[in-house]
Protein backbone atom coordinates (compact mmCIF):
# COMPACT_ATOMS: atom_id res chain seq x y z
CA UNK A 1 6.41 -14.12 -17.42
CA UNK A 2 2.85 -15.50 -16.17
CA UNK A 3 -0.03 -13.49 -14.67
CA UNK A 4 -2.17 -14.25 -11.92
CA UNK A 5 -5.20 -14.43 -11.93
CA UNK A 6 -8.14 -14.96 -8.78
CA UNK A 7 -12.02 -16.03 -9.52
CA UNK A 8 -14.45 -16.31 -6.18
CA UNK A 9 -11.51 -17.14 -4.26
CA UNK A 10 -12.78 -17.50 -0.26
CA UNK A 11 -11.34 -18.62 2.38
CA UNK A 12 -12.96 -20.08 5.50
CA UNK A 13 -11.46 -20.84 8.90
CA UNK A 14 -14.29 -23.25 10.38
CA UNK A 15 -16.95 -20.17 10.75
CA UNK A 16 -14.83 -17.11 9.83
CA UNK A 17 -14.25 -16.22 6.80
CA UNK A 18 -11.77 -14.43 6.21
CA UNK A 19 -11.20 -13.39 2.32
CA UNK A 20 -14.65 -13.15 1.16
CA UNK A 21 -14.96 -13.96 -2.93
CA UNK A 22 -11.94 -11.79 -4.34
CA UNK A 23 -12.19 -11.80 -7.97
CA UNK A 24 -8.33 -10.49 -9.53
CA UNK A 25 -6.43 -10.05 -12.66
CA UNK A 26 -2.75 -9.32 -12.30
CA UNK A 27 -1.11 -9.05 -15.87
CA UNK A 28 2.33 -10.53 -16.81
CA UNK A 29 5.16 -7.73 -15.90
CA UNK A 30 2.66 -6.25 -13.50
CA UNK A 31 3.67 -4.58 -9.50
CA UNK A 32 0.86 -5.24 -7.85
CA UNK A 33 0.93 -4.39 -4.01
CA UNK A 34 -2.01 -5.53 -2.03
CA UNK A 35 -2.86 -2.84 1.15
CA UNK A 36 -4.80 -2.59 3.67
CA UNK A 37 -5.35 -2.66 7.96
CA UNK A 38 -4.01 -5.59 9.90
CA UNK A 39 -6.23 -8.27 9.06
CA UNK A 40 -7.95 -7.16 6.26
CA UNK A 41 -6.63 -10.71 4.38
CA UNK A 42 -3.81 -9.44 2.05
CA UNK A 43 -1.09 -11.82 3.69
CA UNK A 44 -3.67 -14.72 3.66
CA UNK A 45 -4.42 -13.85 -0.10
CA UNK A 46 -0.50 -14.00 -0.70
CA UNK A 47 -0.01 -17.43 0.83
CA UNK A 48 -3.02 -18.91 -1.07
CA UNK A 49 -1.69 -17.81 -4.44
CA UNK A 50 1.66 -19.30 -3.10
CA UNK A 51 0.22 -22.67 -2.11
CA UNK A 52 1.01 -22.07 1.82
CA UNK A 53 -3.12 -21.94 2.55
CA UNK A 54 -5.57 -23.80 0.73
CA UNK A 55 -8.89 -22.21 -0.47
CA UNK A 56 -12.44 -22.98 0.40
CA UNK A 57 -13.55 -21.84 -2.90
CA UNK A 58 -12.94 -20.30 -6.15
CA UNK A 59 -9.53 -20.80 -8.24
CA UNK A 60 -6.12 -19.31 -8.17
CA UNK A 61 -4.67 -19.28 -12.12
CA UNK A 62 -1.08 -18.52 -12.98
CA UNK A 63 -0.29 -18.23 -16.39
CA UNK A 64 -2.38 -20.67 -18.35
CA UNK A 65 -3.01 -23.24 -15.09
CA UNK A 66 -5.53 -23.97 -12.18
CA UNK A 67 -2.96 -24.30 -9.06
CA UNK A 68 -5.58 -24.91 -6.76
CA UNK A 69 -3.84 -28.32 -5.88
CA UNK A 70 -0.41 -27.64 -7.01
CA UNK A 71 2.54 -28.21 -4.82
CA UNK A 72 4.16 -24.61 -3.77
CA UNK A 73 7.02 -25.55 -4.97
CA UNK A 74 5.58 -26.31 -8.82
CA UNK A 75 3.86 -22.76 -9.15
CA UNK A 76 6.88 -21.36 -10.54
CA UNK A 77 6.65 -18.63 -7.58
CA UNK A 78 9.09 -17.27 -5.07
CA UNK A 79 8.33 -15.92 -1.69
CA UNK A 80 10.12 -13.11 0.14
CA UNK A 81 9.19 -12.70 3.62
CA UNK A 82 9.10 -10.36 6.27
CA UNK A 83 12.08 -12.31 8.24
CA UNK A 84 14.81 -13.11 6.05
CA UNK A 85 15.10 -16.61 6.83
CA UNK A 86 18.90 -16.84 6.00
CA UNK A 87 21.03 -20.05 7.38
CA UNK A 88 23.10 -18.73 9.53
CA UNK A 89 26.31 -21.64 9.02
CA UNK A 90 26.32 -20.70 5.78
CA UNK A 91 27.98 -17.97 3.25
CA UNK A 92 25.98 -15.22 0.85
CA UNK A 93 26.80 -17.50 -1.69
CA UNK A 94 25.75 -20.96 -0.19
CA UNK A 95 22.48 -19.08 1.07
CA UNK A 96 21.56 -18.16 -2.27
CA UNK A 97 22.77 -21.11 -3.56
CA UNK A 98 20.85 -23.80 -1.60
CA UNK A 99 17.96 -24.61 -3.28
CA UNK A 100 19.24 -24.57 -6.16
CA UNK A 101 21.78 -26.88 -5.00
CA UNK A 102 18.80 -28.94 -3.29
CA UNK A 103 16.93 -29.20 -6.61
CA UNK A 104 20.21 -31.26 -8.06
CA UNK A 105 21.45 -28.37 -10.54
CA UNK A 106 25.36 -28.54 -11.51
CA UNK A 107 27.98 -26.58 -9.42
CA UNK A 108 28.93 -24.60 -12.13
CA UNK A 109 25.17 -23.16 -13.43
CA UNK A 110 24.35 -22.42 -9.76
CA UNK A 111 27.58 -20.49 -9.02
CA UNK A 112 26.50 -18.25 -12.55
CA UNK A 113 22.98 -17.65 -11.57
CA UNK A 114 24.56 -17.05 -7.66
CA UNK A 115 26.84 -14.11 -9.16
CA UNK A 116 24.63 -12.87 -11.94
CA UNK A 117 21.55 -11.67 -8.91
CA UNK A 118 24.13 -11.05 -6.92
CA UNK A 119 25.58 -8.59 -9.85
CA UNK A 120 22.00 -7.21 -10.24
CA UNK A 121 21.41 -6.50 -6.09
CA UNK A 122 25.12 -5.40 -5.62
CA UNK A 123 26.26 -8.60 -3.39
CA UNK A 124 29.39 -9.07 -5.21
CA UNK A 125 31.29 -7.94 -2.27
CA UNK A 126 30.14 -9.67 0.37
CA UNK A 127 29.42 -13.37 -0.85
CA UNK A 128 31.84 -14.99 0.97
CA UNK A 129 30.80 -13.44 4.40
CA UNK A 130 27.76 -14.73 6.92
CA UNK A 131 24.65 -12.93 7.55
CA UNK A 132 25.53 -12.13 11.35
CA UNK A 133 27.61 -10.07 8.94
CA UNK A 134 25.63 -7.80 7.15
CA UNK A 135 22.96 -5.08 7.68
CA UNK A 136 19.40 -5.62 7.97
CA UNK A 137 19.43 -4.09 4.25
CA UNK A 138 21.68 -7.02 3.15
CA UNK A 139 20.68 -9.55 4.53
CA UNK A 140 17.22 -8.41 2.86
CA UNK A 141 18.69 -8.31 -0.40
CA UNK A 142 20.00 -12.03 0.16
CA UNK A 143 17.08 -13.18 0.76
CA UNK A 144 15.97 -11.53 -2.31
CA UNK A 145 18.94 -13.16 -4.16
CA UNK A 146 18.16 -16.34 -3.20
CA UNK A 147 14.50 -16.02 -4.81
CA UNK A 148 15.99 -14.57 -8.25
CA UNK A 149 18.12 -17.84 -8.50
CA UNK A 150 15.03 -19.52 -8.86
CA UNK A 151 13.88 -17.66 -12.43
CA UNK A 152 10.24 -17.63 -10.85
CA UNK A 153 7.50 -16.91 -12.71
CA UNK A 154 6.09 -14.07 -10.21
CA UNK A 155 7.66 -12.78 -7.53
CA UNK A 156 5.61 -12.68 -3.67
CA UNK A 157 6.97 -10.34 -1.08
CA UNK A 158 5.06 -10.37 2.18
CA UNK A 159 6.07 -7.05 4.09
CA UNK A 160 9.58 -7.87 3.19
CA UNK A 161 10.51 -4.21 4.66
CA UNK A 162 8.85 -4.32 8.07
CA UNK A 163 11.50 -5.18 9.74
CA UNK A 164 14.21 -2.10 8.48
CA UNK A 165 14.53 1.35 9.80
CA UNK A 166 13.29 4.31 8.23
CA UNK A 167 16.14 5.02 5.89
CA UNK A 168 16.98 1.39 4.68
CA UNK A 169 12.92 1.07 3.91
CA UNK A 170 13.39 4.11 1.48
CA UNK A 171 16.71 2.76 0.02
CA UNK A 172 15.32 -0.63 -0.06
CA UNK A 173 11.94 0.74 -2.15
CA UNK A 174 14.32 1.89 -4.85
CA UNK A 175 16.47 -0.73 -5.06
CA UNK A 176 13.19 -3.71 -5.34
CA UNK A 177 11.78 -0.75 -7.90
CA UNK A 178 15.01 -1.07 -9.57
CA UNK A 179 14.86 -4.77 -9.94
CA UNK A 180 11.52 -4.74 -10.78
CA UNK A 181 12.49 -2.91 -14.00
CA UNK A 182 15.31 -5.06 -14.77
CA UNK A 183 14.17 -8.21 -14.46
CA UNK A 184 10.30 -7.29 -15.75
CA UNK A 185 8.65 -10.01 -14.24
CA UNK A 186 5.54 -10.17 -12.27
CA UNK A 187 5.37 -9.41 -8.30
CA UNK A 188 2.80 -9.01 -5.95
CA UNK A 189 4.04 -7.56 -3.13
CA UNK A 190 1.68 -6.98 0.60
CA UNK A 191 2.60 -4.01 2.82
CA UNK A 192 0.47 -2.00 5.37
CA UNK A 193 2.48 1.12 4.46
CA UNK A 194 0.46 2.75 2.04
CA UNK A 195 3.82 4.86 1.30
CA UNK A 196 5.41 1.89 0.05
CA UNK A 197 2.42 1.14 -2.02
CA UNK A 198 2.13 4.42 -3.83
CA UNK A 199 5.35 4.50 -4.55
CA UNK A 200 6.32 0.82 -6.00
CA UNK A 201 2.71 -0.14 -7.58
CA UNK A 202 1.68 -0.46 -11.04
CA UNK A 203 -1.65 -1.29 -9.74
CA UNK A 204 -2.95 -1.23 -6.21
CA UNK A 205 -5.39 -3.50 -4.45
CA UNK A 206 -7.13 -2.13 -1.54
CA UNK A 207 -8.31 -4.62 0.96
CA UNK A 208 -10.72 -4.60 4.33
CA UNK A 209 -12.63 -7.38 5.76
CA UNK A 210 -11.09 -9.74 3.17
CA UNK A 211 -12.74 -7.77 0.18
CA UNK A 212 -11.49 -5.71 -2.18
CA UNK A 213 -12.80 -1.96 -1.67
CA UNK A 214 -10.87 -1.01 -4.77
CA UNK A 215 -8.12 -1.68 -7.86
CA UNK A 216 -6.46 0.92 -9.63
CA UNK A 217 -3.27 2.81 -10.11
CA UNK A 218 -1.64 4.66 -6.84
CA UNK A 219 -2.76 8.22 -8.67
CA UNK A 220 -6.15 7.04 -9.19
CA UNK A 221 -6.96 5.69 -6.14
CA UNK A 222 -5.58 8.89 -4.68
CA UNK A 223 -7.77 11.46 -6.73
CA UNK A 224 -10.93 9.38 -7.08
CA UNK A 225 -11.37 6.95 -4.63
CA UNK A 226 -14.28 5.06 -4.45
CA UNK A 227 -15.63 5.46 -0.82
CA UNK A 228 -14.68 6.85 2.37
CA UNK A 229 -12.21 4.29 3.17
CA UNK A 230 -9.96 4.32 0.35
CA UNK A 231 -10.02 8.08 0.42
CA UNK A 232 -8.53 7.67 4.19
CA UNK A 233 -6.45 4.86 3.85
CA UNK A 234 -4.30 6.69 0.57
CA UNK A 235 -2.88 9.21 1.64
CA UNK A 236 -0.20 10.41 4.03
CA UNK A 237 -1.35 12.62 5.93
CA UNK A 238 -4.17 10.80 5.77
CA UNK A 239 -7.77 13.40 4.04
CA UNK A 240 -9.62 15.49 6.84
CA UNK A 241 -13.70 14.10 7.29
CA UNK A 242 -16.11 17.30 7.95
CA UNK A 243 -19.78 16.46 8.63
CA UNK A 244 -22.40 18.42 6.60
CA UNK A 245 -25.98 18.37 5.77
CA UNK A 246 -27.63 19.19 2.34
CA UNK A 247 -29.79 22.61 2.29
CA UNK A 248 -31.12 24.78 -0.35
CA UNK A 249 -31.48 22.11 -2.79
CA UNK A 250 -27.81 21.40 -3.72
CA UNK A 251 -25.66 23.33 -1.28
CA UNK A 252 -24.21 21.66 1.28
CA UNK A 253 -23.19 23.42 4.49
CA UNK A 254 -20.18 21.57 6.43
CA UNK A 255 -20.42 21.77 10.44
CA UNK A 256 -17.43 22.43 11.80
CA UNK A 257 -17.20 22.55 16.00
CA UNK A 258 -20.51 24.52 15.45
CA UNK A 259 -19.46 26.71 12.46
CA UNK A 260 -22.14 26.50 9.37
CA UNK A 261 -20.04 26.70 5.94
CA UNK A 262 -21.51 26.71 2.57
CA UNK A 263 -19.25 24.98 0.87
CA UNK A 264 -20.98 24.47 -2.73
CA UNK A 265 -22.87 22.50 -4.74
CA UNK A 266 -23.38 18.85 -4.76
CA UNK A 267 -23.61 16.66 -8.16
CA UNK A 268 -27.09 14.73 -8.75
CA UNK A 269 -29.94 15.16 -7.08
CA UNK A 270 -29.09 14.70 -3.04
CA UNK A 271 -32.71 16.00 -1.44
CA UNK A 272 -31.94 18.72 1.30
CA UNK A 273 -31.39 17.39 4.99
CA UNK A 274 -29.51 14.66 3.75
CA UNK A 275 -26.52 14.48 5.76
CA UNK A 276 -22.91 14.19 4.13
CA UNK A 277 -19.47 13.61 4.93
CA UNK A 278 -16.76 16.02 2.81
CA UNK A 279 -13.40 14.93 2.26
CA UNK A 280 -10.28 17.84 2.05
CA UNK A 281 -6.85 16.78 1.62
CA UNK A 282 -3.75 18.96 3.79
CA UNK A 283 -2.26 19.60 0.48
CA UNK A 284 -5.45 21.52 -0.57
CA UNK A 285 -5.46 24.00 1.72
CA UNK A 286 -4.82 27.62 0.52
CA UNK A 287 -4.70 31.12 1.26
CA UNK A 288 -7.05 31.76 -2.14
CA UNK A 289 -9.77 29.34 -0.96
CA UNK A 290 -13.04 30.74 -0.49
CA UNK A 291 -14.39 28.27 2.45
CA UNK A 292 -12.57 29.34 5.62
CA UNK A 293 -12.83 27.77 9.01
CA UNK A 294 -11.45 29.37 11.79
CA UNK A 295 -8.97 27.52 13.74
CA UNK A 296 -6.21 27.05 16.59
CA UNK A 297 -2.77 25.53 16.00
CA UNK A 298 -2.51 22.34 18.20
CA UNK A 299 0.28 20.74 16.97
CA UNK A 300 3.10 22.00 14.67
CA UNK A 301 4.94 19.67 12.57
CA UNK A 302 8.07 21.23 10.50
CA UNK A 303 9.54 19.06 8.20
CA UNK A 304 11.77 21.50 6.52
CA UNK A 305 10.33 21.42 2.83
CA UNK A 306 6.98 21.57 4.65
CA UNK A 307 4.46 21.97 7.63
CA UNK A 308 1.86 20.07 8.61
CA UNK A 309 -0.61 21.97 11.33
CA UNK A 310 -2.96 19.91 13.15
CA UNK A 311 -5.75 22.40 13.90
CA UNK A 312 -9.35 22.51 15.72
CA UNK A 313 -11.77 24.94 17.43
CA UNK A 314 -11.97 23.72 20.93
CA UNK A 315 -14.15 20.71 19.83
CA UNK A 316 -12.95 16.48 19.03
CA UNK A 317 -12.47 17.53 15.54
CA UNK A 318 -8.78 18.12 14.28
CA UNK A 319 -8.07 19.23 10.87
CA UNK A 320 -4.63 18.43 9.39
CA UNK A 321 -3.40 21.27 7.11
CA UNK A 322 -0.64 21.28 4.89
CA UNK A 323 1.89 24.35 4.45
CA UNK A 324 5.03 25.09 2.33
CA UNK A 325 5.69 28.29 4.40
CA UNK A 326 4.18 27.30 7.77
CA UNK A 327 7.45 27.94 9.67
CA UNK A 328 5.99 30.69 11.60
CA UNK A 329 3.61 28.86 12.85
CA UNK A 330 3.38 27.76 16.73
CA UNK A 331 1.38 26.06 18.59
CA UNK A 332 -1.63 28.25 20.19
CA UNK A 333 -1.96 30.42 16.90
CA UNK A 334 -5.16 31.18 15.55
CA UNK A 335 -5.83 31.10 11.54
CA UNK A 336 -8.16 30.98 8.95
CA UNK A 337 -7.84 27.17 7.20
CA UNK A 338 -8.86 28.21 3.66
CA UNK A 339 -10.06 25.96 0.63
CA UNK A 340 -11.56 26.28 -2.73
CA UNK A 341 -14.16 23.93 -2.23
CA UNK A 342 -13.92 22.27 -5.77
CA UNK A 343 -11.49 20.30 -4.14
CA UNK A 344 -14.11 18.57 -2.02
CA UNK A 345 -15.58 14.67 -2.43
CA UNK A 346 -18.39 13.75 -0.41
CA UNK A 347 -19.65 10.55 0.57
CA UNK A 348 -23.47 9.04 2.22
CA UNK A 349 -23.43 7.68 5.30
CA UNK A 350 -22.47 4.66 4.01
CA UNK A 351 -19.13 5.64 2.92
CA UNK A 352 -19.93 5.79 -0.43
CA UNK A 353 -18.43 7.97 -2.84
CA UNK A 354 -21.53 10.44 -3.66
CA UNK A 355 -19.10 13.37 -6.10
């Protein structure tokens, strides 16, 4: 299987530009799922690696060759979009089928390769039925089918599971996890649902503004993210901002709807009345922590395993706190949201990761 690989790619529409000199390497066998905000580029960067946009600079490499003015259909890449795209006249089979069929390949090899992905996505059954047939989680899988035939070199999905409810999004994660591992080939796959990212990535791309804010694993990104926006983007629910200023050399003292915290030193040499923003995840609050704030119970969510209280002190600011015995909790309670403030990161006004 190939890699792919992006140097100074940018891509202009007249005056906007829109991906902004993305440098990438995606190894062979890699999941790589690009995320970020609507419009941050990620779908654009998709469809210029699969030949549906052309670039305005830079190169696009799979495997050993410069694609920049390759047809799509000579990349050795298969697309899986968002809407599954499925004839509607014609069978599982014949839908996974056709471009093989198109591409003058004998009866016989097509109907192999038809059965063996359908073996490996469970289709067997339903082959011989239409897709006004199936569920949105089949007809998802055919349309997956129909890009196995193919033996691509990488794999593109672009939000493949957007359209799906709840449950079929989770089953459908395992399953395209699942064939991920069995057929070890390279995918890059584009979601907004940083869920889906954490859980199906080898390596994550973060995107905004048609940059790349930062690569890296789903576990790295989540415990040392480089700036303020990665820290808020990974995450669900998402880490709580607290504004603070640096006093006494290297303590910094969060403000929190007018309470003064000290919450610990900072690493390097921040001069005092700098002003800071600390980061707290829900997870990491604790009855043991030593910074408290005090807080009101605004909204309650119960989730059964867990509780997630979203808290503030009659000001804009909300903290979200997580529980795993919050099921006494109402709305209108007041508490103490405790946290051991090793747990902090803090970042310049920038957004810049400063410890």
């Amino acid at each position: 299987m190939s890699g792919v690989e992006l140097k100074g790619v940018r891509k202009s529409y007249g005056a906007l530009e829109v991906i902004r000199g993305v440098d990438l390497e995606i190894k062979p066998k890699e999941f790589v799922v690009f995320v970020g905000p609507s419009g941050c580029g990620k779908s654009t960067l998709l469809r210029i690696i699969a030949g549906l946009e052309t670039i305005s600079q830079g190169d696009v490499i799979i495997g050993d060759r410069v694609v920049n003015d390759v047809d799509p259909s000579k990349r050795g890449i298969a697309m899986v979009f968002q809407s599954y795209a499925l004839y509607p006249h014609m069978t599982v089979r014949d839908n996974m089928g056709f471009a093989l069929r198109f591409a003058g390949v004998p009866k016989s090899e097509i109907e192999r390769q038809v059965r063996e992905a359908a073996r490996i996505l469970e289709l067997e059954n339903l082959l011989d039925r239409r897709p006004k047939e199936l569920s949105g989680g089949q007809r998802q899988r055919v349309a997956i089918g129909r890009a196995i035939v193919r033996h691509p070199e990488v794999f593109l999905f672009d939000e493949p599971l957007s359209n799906l409810d709840a449950e079929l999004r989770v089953h459908m994660r395992i399953e395209i996890a699942r064939l991920h591992k069995e057929l070890q080939t390279t995918i890059i796959y584009v979601t907004h649902d940083q869920v889906e990212a954490m859980t199906l990535a080898d390596k994550i791309v973060v995107l905004r503004d048609g940059v790349i804010e930062q690569v890296g694993t789903p576990l790295d990104l989540y415990d040392d993210p480089a700036n303020q926006f990665v820290a808020g983007f990974i995450g669900s629910p998402k880490m709580n901002f607290l504004e603070g200023v640096v006093e006494n050399g290297s303590l910094l003292l969060a403000h929190y709807d007018g309470q003064k915290i000290p919450l610990g030193p900072v690493s390097g040499k921040v001069p005092d009345g700098t002003r800071l923003v600390a980061g707290i995840r829900p997870e990491h609050f604790g009855p043991n922590g030593s910074a408290r704030l005090a807080v009101t119970a605004e909204i309650v969510e119960h989730l059964g395993g867990e509780t997630f209280v979203y808290a503030g002190n009659g000001g804009r600011e909300i903290l979200t706190v997580g529980m795993h015995d919050g099921r006494a909790f109402k709305p209108g309670d007041k508490f103490e949201a405790a946290f051991d403030p090793a747990k902090l990161m803090f970042f310049d006004s920038q957004g810049l990761r400063v410890s």
